[in-house]
PDB file of N, CA and C in Angstrom:
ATOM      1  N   UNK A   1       4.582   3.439  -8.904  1.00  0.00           N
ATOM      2  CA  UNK A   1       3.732   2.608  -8.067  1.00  0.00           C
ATOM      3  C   UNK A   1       2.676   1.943  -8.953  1.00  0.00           C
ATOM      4  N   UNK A   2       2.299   0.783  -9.057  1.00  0.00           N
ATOM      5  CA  UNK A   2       1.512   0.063  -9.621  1.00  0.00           C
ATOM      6  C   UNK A   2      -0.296  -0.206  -9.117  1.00  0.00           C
ATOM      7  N   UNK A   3      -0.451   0.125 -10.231  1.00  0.00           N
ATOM      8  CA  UNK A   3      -2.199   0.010  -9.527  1.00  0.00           C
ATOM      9  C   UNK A   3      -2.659  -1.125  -9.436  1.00  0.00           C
ATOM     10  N   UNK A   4      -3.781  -1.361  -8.185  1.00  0.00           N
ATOM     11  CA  UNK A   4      -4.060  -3.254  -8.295  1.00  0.00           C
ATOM     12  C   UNK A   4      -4.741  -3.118  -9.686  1.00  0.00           C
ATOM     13  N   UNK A   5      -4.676  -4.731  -9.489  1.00  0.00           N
ATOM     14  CA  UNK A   5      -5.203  -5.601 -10.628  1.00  0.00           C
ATOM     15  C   UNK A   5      -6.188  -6.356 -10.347  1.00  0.00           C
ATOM     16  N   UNK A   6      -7.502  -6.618 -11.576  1.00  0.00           N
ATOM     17  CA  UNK A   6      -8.544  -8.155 -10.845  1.00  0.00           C
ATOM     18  C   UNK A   6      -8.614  -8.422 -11.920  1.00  0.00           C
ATOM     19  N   UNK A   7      -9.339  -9.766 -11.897  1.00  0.00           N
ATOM     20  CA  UNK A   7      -9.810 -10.764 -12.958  1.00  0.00           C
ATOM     21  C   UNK A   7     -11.172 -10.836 -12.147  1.00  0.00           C
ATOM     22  N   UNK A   8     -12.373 -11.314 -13.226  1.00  0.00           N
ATOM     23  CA  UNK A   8     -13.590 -11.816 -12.763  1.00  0.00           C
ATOM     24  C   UNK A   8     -13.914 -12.642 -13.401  1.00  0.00           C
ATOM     25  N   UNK A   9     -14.591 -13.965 -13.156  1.00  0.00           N
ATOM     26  CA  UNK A   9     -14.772 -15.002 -13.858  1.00  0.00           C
ATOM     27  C   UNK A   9     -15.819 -15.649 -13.300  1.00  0.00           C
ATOM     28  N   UNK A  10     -16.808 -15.852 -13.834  1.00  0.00           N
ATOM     29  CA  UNK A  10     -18.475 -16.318 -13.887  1.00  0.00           C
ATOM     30  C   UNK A  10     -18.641 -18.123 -14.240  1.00  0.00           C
ATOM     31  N   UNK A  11     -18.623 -18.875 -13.508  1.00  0.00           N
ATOM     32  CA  UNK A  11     -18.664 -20.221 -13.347  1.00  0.00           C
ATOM     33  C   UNK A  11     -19.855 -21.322 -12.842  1.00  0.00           C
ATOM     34  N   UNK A  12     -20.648 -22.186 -13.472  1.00  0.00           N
ATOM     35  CA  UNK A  12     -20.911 -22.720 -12.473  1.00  0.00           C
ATOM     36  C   UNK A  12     -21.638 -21.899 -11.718  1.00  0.00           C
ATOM     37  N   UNK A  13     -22.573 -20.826 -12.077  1.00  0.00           N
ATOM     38  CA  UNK A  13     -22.963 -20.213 -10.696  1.00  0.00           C
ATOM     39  C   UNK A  13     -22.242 -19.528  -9.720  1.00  0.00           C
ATOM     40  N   UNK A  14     -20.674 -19.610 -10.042  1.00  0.00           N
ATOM     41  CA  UNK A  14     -20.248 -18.747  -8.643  1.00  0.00           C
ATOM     42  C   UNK A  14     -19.586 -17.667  -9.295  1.00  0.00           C
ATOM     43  N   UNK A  15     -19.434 -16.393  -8.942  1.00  0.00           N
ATOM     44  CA  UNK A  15     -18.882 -15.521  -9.272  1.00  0.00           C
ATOM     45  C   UNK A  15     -17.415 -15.400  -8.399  1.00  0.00           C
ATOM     46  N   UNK A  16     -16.428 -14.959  -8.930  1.00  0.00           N
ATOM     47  CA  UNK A  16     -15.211 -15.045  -8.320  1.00  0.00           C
ATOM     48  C   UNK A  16     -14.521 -13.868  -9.126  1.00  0.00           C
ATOM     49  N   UNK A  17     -14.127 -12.616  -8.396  1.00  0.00           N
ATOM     50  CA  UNK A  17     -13.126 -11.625  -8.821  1.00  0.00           C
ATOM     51  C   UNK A  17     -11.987 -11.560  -7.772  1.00  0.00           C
ATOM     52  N   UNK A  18     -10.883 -11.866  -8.543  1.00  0.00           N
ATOM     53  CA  UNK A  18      -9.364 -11.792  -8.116  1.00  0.00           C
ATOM     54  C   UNK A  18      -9.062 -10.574  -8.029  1.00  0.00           C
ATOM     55  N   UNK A  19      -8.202  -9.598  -6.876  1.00  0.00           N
ATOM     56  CA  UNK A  19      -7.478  -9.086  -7.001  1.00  0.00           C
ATOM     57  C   UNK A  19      -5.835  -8.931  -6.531  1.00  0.00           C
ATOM     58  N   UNK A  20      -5.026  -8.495  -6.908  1.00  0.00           N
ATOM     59  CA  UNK A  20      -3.642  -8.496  -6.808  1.00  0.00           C
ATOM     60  C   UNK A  20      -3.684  -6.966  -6.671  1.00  0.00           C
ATOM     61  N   UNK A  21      -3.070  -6.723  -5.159  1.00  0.00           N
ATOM     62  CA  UNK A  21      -2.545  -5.018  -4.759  1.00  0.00           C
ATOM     63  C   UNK A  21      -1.185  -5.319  -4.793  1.00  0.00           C
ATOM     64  N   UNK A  22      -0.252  -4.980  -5.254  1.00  0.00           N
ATOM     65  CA  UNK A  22       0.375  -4.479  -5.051  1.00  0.00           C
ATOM     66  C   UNK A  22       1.995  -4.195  -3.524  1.00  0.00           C
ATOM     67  N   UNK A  23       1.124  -3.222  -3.406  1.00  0.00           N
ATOM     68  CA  UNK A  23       1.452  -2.453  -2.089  1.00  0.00           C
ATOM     69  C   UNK A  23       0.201  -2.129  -1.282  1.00  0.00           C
ATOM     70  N   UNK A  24       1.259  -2.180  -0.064  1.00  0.00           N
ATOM     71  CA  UNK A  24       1.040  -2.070   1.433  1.00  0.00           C
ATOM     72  C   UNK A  24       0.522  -0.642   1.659  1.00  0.00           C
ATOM     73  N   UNK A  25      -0.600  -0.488   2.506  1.00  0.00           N
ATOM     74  CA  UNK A  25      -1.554   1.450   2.531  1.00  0.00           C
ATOM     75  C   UNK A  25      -2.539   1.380   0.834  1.00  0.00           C
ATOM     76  N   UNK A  26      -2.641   0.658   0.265  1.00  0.00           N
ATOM     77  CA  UNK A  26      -3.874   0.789  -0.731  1.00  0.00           C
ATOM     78  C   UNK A  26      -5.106   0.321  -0.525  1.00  0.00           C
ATOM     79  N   UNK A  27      -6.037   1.285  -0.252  1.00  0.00           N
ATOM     80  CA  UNK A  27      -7.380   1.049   0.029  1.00  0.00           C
ATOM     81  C   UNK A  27      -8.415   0.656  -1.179  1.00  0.00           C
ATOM     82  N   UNK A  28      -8.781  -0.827  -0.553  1.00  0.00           N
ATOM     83  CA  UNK A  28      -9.849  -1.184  -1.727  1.00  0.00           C
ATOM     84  C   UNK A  28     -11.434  -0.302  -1.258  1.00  0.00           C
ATOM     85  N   UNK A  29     -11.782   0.424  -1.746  1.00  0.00           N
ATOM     86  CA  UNK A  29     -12.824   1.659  -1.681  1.00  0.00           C
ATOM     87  C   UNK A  29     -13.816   0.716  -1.035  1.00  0.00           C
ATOM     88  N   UNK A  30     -14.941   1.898  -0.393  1.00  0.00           N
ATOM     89  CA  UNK A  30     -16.039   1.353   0.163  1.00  0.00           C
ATOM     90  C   UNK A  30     -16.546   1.345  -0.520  1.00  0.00           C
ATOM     91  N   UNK A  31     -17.652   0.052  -0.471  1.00  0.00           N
ATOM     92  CA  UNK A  31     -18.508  -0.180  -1.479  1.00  0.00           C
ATOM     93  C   UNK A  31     -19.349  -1.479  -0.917  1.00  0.00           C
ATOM     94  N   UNK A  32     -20.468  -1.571  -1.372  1.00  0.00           N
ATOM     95  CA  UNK A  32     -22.026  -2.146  -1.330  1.00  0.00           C
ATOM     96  C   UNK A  32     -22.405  -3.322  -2.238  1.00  0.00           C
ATOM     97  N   UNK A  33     -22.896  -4.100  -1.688  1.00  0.00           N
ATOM     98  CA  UNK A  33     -23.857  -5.744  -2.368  1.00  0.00           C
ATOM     99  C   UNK A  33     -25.379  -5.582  -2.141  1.00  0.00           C
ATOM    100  N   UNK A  34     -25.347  -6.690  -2.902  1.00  0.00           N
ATOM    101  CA  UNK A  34     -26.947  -6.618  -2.247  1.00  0.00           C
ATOM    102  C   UNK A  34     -27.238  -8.137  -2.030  1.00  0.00           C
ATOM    103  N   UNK A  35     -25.667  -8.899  -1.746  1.00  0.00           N
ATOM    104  CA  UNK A  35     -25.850 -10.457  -1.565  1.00  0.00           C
ATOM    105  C   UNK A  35     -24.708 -10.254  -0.494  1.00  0.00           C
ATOM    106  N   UNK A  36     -24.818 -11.585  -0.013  1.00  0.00           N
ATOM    107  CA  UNK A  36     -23.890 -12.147   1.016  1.00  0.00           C
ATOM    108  C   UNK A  36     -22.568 -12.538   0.292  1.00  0.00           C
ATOM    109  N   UNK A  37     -21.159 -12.171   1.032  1.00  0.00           N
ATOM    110  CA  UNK A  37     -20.207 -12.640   0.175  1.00  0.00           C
ATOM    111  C   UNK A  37     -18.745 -13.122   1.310  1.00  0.00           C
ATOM    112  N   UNK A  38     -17.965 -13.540   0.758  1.00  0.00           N
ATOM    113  CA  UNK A  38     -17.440 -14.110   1.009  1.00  0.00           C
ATOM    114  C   UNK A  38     -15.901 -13.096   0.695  1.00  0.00           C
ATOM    115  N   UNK A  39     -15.067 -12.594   1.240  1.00  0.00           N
ATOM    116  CA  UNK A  39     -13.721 -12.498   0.894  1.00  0.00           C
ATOM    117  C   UNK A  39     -12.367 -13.570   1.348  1.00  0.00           C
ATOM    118  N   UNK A  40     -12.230 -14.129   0.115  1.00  0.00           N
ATOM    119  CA  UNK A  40     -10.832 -14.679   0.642  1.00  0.00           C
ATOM    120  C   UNK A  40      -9.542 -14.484   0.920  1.00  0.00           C
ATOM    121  N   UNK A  41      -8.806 -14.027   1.723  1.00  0.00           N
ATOM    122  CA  UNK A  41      -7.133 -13.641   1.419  1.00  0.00           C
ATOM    123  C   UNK A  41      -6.448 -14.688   0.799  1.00  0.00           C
ATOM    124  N   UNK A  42      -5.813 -14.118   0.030  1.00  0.00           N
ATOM    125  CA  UNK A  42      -4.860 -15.651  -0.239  1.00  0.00           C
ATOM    126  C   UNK A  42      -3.527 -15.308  -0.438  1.00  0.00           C
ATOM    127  N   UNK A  43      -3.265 -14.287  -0.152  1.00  0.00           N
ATOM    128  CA  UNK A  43      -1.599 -13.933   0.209  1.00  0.00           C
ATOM    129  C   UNK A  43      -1.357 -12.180   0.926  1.00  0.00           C
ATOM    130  N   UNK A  44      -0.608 -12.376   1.579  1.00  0.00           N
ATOM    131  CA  UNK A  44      -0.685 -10.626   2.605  1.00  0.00           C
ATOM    132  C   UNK A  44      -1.608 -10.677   3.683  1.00  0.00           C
ATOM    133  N   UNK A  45      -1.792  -9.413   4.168  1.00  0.00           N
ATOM    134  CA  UNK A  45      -2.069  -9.293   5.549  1.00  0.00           C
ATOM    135  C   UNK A  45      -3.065  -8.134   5.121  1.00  0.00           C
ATOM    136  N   UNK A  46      -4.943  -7.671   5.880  1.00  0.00           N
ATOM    137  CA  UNK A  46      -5.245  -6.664   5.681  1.00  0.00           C
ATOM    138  C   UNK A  46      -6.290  -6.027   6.476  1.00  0.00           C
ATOM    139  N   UNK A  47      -6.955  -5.511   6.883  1.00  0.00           N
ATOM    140  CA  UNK A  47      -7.625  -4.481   7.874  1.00  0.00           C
ATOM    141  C   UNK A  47      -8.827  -4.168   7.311  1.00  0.00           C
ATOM    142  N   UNK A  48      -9.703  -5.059   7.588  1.00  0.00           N
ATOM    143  CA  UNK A  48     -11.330  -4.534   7.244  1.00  0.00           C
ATOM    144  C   UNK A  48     -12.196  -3.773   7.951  1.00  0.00           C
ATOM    145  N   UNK A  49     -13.036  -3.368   7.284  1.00  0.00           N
ATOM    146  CA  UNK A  49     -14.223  -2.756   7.933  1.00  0.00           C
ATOM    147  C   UNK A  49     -15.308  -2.724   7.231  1.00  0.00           C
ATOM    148  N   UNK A  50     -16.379  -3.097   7.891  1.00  0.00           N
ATOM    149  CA  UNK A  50     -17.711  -3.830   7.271  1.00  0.00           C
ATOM    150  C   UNK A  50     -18.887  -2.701   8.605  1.00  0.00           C
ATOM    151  N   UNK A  51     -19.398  -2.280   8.095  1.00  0.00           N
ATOM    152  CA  UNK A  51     -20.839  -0.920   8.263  1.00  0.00           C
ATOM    153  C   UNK A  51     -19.708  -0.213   9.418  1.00  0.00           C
ATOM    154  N   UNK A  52     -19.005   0.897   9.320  1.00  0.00           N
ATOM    155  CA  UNK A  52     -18.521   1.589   9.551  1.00  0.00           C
ATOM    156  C   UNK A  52     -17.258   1.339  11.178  1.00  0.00           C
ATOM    157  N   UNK A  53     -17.294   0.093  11.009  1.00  0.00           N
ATOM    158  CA  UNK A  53     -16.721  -0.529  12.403  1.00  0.00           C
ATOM    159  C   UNK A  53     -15.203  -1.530  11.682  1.00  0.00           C
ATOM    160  N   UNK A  54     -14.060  -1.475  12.371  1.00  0.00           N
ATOM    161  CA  UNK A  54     -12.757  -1.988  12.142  1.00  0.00           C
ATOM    162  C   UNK A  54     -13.184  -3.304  12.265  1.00  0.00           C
ATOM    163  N   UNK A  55     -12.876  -4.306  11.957  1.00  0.00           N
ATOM    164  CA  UNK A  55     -13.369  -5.836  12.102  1.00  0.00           C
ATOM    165  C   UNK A  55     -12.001  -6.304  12.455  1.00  0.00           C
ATOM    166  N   UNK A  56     -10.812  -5.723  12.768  1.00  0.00           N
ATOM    167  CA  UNK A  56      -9.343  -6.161  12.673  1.00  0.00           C
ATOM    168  C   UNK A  56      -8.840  -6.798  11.681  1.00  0.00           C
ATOM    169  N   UNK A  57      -7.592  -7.137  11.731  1.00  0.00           N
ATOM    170  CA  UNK A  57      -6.785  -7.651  10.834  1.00  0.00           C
ATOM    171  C   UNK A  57      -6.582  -8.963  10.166  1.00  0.00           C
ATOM    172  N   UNK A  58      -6.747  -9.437   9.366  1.00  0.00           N
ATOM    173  CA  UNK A  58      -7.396 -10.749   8.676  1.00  0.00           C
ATOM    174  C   UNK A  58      -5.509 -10.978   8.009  1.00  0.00           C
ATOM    175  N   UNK A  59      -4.887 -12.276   7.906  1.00  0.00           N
ATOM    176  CA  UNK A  59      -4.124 -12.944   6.860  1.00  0.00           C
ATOM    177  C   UNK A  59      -4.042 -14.040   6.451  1.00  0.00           C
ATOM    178  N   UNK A  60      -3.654 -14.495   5.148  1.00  0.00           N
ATOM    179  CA  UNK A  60      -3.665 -14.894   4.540  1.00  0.00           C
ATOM    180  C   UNK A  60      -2.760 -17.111   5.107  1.00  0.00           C
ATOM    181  N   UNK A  61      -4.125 -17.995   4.878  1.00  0.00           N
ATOM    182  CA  UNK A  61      -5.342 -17.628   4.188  1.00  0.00           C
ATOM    183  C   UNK A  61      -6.338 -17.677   5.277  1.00  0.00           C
ATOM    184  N   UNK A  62      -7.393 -16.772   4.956  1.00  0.00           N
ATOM    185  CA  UNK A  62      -8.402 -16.586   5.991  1.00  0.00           C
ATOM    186  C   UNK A  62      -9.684 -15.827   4.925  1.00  0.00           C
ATOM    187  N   UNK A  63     -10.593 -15.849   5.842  1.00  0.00           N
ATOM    188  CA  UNK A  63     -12.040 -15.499   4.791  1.00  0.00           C
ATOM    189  C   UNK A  63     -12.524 -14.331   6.212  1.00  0.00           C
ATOM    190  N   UNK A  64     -13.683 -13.503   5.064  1.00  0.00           N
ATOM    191  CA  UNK A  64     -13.966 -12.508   5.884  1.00  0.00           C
ATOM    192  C   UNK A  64     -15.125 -12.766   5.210  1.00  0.00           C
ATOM    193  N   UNK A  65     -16.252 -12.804   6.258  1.00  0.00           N
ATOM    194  CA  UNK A  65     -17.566 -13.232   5.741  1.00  0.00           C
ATOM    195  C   UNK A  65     -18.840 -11.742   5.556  1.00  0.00           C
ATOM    196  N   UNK A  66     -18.889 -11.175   4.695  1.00  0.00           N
ATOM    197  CA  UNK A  66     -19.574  -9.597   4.686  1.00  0.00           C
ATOM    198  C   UNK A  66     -21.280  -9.984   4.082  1.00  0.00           C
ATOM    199  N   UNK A  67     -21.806  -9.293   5.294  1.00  0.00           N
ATOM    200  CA  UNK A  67     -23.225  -9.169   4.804  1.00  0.00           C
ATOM    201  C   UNK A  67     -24.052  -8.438   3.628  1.00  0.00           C
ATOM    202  N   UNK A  68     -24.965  -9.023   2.952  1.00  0.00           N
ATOM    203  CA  UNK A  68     -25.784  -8.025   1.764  1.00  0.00           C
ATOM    204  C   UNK A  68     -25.677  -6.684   2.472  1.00  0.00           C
ATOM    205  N   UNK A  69     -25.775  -5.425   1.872  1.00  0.00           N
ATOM    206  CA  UNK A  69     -26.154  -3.971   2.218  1.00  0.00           C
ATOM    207  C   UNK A  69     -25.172  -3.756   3.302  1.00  0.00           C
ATOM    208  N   UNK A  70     -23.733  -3.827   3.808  1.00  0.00           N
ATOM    209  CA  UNK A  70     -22.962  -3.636   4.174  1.00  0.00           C
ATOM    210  C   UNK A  70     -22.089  -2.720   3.763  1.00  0.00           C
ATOM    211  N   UNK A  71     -22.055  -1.784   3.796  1.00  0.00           N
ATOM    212  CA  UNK A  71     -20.381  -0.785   3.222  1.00  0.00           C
ATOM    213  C   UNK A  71     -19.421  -1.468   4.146  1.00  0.00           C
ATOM    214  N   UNK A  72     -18.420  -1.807   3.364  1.00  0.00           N
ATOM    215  CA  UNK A  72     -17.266  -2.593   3.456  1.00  0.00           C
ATOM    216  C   UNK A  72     -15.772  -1.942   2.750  1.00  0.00           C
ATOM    217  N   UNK A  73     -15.168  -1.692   3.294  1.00  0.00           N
ATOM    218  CA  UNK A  73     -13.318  -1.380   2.305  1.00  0.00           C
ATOM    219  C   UNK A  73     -12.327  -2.374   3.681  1.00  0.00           C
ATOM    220  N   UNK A  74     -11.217  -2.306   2.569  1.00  0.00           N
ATOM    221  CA  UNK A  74     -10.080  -3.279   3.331  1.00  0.00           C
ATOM    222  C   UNK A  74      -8.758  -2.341   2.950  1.00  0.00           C
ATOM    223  N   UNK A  75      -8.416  -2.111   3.916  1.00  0.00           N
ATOM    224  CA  UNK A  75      -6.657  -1.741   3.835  1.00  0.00           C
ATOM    225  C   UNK A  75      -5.697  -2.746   3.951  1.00  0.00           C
ATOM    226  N   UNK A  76      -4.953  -2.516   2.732  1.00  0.00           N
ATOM    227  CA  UNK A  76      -3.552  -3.967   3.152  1.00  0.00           C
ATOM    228  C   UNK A  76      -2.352  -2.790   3.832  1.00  0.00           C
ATOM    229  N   UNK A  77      -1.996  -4.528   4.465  1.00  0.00           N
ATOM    230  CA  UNK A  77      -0.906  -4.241   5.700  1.00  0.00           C
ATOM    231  C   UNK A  77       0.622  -4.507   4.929  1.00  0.00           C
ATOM    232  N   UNK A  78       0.636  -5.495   3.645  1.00  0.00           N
ATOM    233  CA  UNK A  78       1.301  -5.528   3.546  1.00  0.00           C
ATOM    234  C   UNK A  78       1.562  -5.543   1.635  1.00  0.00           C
ATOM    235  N   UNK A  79       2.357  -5.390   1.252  1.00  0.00           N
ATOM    236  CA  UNK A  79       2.701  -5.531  -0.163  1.00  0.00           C
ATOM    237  C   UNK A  79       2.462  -6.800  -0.608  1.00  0.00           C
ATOM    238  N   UNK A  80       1.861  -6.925  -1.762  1.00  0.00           N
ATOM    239  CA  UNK A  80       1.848  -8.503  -3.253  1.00  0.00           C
ATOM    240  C   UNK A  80       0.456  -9.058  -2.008  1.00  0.00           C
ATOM    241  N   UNK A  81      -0.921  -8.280  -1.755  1.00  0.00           N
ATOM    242  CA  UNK A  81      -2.332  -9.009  -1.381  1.00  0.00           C
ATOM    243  C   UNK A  81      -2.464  -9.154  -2.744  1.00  0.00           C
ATOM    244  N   UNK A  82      -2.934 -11.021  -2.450  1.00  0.00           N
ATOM    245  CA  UNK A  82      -3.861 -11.322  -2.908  1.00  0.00           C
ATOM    246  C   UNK A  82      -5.029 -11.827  -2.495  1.00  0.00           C
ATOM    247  N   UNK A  83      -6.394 -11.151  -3.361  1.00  0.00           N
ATOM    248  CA  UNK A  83      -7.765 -11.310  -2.865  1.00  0.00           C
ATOM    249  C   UNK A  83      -8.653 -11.966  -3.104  1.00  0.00           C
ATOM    250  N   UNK A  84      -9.924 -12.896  -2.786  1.00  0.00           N
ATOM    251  CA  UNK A  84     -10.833 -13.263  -3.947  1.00  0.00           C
ATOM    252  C   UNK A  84     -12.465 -13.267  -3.519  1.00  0.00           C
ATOM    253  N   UNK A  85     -13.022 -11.899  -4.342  1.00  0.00           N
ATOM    254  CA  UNK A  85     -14.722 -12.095  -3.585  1.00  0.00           C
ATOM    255  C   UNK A  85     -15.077 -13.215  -4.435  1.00  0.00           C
ATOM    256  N   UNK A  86     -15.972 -13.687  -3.656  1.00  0.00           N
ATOM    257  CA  UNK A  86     -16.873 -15.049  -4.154  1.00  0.00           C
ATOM    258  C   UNK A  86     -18.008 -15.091  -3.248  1.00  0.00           C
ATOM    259  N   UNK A  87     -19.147 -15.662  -4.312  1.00  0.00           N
ATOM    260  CA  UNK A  87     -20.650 -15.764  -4.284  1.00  0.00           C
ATOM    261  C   UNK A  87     -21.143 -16.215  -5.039  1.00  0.00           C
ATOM    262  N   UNK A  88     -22.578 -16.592  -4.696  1.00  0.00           N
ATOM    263  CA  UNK A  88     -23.312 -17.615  -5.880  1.00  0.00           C
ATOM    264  C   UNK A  88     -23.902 -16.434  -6.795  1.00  0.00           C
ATOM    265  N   UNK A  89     -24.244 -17.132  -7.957  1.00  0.00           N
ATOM    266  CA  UNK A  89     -24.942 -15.469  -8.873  1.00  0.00           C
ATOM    267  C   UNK A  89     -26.039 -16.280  -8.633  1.00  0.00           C
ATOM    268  N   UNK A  90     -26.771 -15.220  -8.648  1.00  0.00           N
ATOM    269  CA  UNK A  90     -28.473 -15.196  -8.818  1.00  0.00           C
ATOM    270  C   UNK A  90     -28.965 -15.575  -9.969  1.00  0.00           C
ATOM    271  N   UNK A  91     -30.232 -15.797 -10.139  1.00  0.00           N
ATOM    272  CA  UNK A  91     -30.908 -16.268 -11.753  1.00  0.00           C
ATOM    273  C   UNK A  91     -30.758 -14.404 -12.192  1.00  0.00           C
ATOM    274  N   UNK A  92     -30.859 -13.469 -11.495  1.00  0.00           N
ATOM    275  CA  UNK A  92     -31.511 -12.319 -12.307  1.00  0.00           C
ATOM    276  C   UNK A  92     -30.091 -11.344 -12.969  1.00  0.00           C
ATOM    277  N   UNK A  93     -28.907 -12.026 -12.263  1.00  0.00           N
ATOM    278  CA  UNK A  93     -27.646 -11.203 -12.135  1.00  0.00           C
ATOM    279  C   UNK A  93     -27.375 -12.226 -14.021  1.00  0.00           C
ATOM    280  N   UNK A  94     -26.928 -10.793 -14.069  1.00  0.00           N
ATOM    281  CA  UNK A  94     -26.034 -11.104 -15.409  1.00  0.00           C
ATOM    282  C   UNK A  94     -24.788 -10.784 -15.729  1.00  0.00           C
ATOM    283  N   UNK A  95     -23.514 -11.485 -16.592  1.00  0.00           N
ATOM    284  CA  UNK A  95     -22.322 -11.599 -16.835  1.00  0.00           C
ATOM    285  C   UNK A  95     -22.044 -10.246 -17.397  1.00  0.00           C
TER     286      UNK A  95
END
């Protein structure tokens, strides 16, 4: 079984990390911002949850809009998600 994959790439001010799962039942872990962000699907099907509540099923392409200080994870529904967080960087955030 193959573990996902990301790329991150710092542009222009916007931050953008790719990921590629794989397979279908792999949970991208909960985890915390302290900015507003943006998830994009851009291939597969997947099951969010943003401060401890199911938000339903999001596919591809579609955006899932997650607040600063949110615990957030996503389960895919289906095999070969692809993902992309994006946000503006801050002056204080560094590469």
């Amino acid at each position: 079984m193959r573990a996902p994959t990301s790329d991150l790439v710092i542009y222009a001010g916007v931050f953008v990390k790719t990921w590629h799962v794989p397979h279908a039942g792999t949970v991208i872990e909960n985890h915390v911002h302290t900015w507003d962000h943006v998830t994009l699907i851009m291939s597969g099907i997947v099951r969010v949850f943003i401060g401890g509540k199911d938000q339903g099923t999001f596919m591809a392409p579609e955006t899932v809009k997650i607040a600063a200080n949110k615990q957030h994870y996503m389960t895919t529904l289906t095999d070969d998600v692809r993902l992309a967080c994006i946000h503006a960087v801050g002056e204080t955030e560094k590469e």
